[in-house]
Protein backbone atom coordinates (compact mmCIF):
# COMPACT_ATOMS: atom_id res chain seq x y z
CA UNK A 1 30.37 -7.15 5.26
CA UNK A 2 29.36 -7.02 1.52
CA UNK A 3 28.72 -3.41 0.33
CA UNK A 4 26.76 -2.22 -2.20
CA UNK A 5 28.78 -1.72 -5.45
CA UNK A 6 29.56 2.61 -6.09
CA UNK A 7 28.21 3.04 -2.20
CA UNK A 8 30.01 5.72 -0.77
CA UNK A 9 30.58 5.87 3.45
CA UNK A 10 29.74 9.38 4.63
CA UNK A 11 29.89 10.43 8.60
CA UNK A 12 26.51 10.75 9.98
CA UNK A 13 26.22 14.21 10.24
CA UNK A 14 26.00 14.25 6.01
CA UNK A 15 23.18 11.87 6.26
CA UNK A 16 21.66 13.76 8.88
CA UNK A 17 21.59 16.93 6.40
CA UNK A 18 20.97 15.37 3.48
CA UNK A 19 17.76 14.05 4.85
CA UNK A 20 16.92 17.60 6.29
CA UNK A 21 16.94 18.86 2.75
CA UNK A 22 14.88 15.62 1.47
CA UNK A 23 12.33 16.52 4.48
CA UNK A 24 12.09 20.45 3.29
CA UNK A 25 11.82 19.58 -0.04
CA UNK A 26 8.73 17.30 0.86
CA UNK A 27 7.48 19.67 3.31
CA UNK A 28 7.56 22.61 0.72
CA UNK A 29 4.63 21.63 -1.91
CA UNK A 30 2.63 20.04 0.86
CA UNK A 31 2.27 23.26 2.81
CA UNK A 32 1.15 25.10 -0.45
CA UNK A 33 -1.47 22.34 -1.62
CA UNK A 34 -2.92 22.46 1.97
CA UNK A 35 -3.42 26.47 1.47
CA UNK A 36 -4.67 26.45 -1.56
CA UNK A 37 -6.99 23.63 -1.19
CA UNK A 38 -7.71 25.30 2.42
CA UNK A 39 -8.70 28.58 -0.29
CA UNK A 40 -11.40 26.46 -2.02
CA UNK A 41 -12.43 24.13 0.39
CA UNK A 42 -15.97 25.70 1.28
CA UNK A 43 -16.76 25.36 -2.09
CA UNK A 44 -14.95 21.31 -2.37
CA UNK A 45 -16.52 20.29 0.86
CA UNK A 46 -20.33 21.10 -0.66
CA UNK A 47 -19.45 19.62 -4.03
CA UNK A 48 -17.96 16.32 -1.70
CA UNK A 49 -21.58 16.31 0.38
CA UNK A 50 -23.62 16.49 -2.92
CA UNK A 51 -22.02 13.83 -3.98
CA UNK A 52 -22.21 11.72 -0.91
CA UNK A 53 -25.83 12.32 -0.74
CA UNK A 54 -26.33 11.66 -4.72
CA UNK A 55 -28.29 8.71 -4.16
CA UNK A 56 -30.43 9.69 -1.88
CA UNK A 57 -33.75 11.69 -3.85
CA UNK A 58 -34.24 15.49 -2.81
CA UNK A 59 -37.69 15.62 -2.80
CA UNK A 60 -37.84 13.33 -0.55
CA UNK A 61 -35.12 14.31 1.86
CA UNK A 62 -32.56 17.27 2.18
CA UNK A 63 -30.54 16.71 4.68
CA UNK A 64 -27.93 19.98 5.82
CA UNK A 65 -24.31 20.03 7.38
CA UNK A 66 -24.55 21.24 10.97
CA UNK A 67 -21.63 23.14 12.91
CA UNK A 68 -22.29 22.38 16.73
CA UNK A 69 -18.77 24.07 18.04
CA UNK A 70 -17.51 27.20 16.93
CA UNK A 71 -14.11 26.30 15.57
CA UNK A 72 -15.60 22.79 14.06
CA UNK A 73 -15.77 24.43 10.44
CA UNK A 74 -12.30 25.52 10.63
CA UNK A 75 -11.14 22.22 11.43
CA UNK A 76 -12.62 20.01 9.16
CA UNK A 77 -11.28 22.59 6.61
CA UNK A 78 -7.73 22.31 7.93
CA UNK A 79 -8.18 18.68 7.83
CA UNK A 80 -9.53 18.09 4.37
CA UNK A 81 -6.93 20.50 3.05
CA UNK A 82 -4.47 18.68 4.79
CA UNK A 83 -5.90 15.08 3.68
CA UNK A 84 -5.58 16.39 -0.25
CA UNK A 85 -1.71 17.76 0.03
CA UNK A 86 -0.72 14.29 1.99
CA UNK A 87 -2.84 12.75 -1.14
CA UNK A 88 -0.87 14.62 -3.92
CA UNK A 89 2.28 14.96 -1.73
CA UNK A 90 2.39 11.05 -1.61
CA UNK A 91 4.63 10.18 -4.59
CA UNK A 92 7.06 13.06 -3.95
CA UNK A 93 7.35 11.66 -0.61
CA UNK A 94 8.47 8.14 -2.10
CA UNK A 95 10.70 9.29 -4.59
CA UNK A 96 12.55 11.72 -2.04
CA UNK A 97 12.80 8.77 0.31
CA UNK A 98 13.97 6.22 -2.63
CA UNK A 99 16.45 9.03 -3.69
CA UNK A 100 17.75 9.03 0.10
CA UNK A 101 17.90 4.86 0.84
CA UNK A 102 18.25 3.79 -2.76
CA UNK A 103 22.12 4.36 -2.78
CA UNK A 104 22.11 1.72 -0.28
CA UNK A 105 20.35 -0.88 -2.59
CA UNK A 106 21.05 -3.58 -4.31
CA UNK A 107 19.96 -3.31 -8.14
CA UNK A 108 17.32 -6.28 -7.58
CA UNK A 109 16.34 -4.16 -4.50
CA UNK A 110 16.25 -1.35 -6.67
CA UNK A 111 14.09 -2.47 -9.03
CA UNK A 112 11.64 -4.02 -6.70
CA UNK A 113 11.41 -0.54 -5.16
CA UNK A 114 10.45 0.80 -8.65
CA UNK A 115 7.93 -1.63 -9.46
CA UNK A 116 5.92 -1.72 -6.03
CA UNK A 117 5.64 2.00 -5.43
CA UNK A 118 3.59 2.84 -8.41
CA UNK A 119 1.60 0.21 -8.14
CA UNK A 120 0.73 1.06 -4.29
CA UNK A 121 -0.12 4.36 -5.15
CA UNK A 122 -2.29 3.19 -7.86
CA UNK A 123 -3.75 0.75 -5.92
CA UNK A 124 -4.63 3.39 -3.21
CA UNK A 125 -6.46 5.69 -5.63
CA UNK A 126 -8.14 2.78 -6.98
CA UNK A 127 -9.67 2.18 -3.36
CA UNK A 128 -10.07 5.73 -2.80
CA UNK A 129 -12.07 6.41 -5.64
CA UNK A 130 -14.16 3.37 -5.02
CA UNK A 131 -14.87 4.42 -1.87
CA UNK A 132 -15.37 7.35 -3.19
CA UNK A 133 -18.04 7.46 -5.88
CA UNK A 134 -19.72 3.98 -4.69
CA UNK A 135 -19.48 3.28 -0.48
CA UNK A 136 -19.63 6.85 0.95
CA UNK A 137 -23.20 7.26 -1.38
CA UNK A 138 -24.31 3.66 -0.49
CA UNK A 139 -23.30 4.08 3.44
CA UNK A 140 -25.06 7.65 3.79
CA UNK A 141 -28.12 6.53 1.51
CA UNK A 142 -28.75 3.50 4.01
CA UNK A 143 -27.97 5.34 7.46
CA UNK A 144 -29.51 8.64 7.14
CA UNK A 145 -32.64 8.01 4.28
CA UNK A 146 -34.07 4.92 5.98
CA UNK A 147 -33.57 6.65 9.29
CA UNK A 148 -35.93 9.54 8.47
CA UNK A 149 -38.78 8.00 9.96
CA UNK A 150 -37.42 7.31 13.61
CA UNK A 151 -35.59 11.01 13.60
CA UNK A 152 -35.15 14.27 11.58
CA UNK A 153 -31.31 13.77 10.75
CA UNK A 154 -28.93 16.57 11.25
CA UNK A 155 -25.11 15.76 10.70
CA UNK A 156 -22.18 17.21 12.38
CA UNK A 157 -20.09 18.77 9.51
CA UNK A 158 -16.63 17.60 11.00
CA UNK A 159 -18.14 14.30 11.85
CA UNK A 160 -19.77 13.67 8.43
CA UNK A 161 -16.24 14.38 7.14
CA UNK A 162 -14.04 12.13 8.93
CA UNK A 163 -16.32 9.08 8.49
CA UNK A 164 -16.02 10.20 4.47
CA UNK A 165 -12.06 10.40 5.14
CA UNK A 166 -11.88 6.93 7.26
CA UNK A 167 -13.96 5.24 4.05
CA UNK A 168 -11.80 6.86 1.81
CA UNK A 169 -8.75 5.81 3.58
CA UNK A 170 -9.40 2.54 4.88
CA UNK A 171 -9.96 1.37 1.43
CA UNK A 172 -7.00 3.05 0.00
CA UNK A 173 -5.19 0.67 3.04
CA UNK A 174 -7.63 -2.31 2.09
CA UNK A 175 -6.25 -2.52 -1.56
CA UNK A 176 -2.97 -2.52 -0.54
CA UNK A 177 -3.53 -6.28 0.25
CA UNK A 178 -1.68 -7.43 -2.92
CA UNK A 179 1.27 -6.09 -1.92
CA UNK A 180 1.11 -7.72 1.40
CA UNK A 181 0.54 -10.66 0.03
CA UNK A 182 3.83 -9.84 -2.90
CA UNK A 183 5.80 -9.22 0.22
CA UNK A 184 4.65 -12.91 1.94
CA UNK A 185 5.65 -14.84 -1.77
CA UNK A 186 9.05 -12.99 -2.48
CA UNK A 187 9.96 -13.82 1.58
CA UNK A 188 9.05 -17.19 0.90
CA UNK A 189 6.42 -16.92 4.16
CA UNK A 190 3.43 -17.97 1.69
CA UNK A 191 4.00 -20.48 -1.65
CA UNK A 192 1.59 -19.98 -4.30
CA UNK A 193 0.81 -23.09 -5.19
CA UNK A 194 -1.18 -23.97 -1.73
CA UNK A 195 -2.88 -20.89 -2.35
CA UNK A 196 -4.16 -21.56 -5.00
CA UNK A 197 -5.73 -24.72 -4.17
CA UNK A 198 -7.56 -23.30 -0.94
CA UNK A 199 -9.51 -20.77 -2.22
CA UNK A 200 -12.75 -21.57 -1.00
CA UNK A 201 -10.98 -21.50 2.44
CA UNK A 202 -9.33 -17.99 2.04
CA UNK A 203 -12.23 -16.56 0.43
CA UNK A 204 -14.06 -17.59 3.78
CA UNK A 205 -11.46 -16.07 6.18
CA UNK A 206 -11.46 -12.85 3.58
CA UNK A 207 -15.27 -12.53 4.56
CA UNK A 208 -14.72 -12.38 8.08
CA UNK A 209 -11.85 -10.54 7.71
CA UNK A 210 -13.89 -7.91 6.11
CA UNK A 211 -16.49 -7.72 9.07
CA UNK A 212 -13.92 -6.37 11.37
CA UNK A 213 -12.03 -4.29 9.37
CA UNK A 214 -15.03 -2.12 7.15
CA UNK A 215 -15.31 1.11 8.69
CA UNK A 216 -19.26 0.81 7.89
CA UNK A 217 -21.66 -0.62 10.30
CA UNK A 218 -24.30 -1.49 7.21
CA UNK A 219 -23.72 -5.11 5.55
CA UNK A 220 -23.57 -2.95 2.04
CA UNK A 221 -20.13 -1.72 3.03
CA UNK A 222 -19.04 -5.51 4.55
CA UNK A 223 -19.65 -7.16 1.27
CA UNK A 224 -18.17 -4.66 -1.02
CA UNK A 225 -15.09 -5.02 1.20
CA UNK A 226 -15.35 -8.98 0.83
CA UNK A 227 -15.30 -8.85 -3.00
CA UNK A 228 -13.28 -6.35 -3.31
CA UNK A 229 -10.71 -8.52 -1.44
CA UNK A 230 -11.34 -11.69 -2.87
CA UNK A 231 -10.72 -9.33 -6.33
CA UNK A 232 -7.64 -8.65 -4.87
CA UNK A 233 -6.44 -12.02 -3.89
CA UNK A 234 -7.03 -13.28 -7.60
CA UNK A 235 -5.01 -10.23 -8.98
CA UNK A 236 -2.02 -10.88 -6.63
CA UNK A 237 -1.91 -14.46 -7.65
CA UNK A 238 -1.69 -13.40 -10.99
CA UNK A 239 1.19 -10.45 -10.84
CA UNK A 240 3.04 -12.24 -8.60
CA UNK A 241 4.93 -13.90 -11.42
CA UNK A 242 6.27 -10.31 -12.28
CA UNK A 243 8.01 -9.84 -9.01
């Protein structure tokens, strides 16, 4: 078998450790950014529901968080502080598990690795933050202010939380499409050339694609997902030259 050049053969057991200490060194930070952000998180989770209710106009409507279990306040805390270590722990968590595999690599591998793993995390906080500051205001705006004439609303704090988390998320996971598609081109499953000369077809499949996966029942949140991947397409078309 061809081995990678200056790879060293250890027993098992020095893997096993060496990963133990990778894990602990991970684990570390992310147990002290989920305290303190579990310190402040009474005051983050208001300043998070002001802003997902920016657009819609107080005089008109105020509408309040609502706790309807006892331990539902301390959970969504646990789980928001939780959600911002995994956030921050993220690119420790690569470069510990790069540090641990990389001696295995090839140098092409190598610097593959380096060049997609920024650019997923960027790509994530780019979705996040869109998701962010323009679908959670949107998605709350046209579910709960055109709803105030059927029903007062009232909103389950825990529940308002994780759909705010699942937009967040989902498209943090939805712009990671151009590495999928990276992935497909460098494997030789996709060519680019064919790609390029069915756009009108992809961009059709992208739409439906985005009415199953948007985590929004309005048609606000479906299109945004549609452009944003037909966005997405074009840029991977045009950075795949650079891998």
């Amino acid at each position: 078998m061809n081995t990678v050049p200056g790879d060293e053969e250890l027993p098992l057991v020095e893997h096993i450790k060496e990963l133990r200490s990778r894990m602990i060194i991970t684990a570390v930070p992310i147990v002290i950014i989920t305290v303190v952000a579990f310190m402040f998180s009474g005051e983050l989770l208001q300043l998070i529901w002001k802003q997902a209710l920016r657009l819609i106009p107080e005089e008109v409507v105020t509408v309040p968080m609502v706790m309807y279990s006892p331990m539902e306040v301390l959970m969504t805390k646990l789980t928001f502080s939780l959600a911002c270590a995994l956030f921050f722990g993220i690119p420790l968590i690569m470069y510990e598990a790069f540090m641990f595999i990389g001696k295995g690599l090839y140098e092409n591998e190598k610097r593959f690795f380096i060049k997609i793993v920024p650019l997923s995390f960027i790509l994530f906080s780019a979705g996040a933050a869109l998701a962010y500051f323009v679908v959670v205001p949107l998605t709350f705006k046209y579910t709960v202010f055109y709803s105030i004439d059927v029903a007062a609303p009232q909103i389950s704090v825990i529940k308002a939380i994780y759909t705010m988390i699942t937009l967040v998320v989902g498209f943090g996971l939805i712009f990671q499409f151009p590495l999928l598609l990276i992935f497909a081109l460098k494997m030789d499953l996709l060519k680019l050339e064919p790609l390029k000369r069915k756009r009108k077809i992809i961009y059709g499949a992208l739409l439906a694609v985005s009415l199953f996966i948007s985590p929004d029942p309005t048609i606000f949140s479906e299109l945004i997902v549609a452009a944003v991947l037909v966005i997405l397409f074009e840029f991977s078309l045009m950075v795949a030259r650079f891998f």
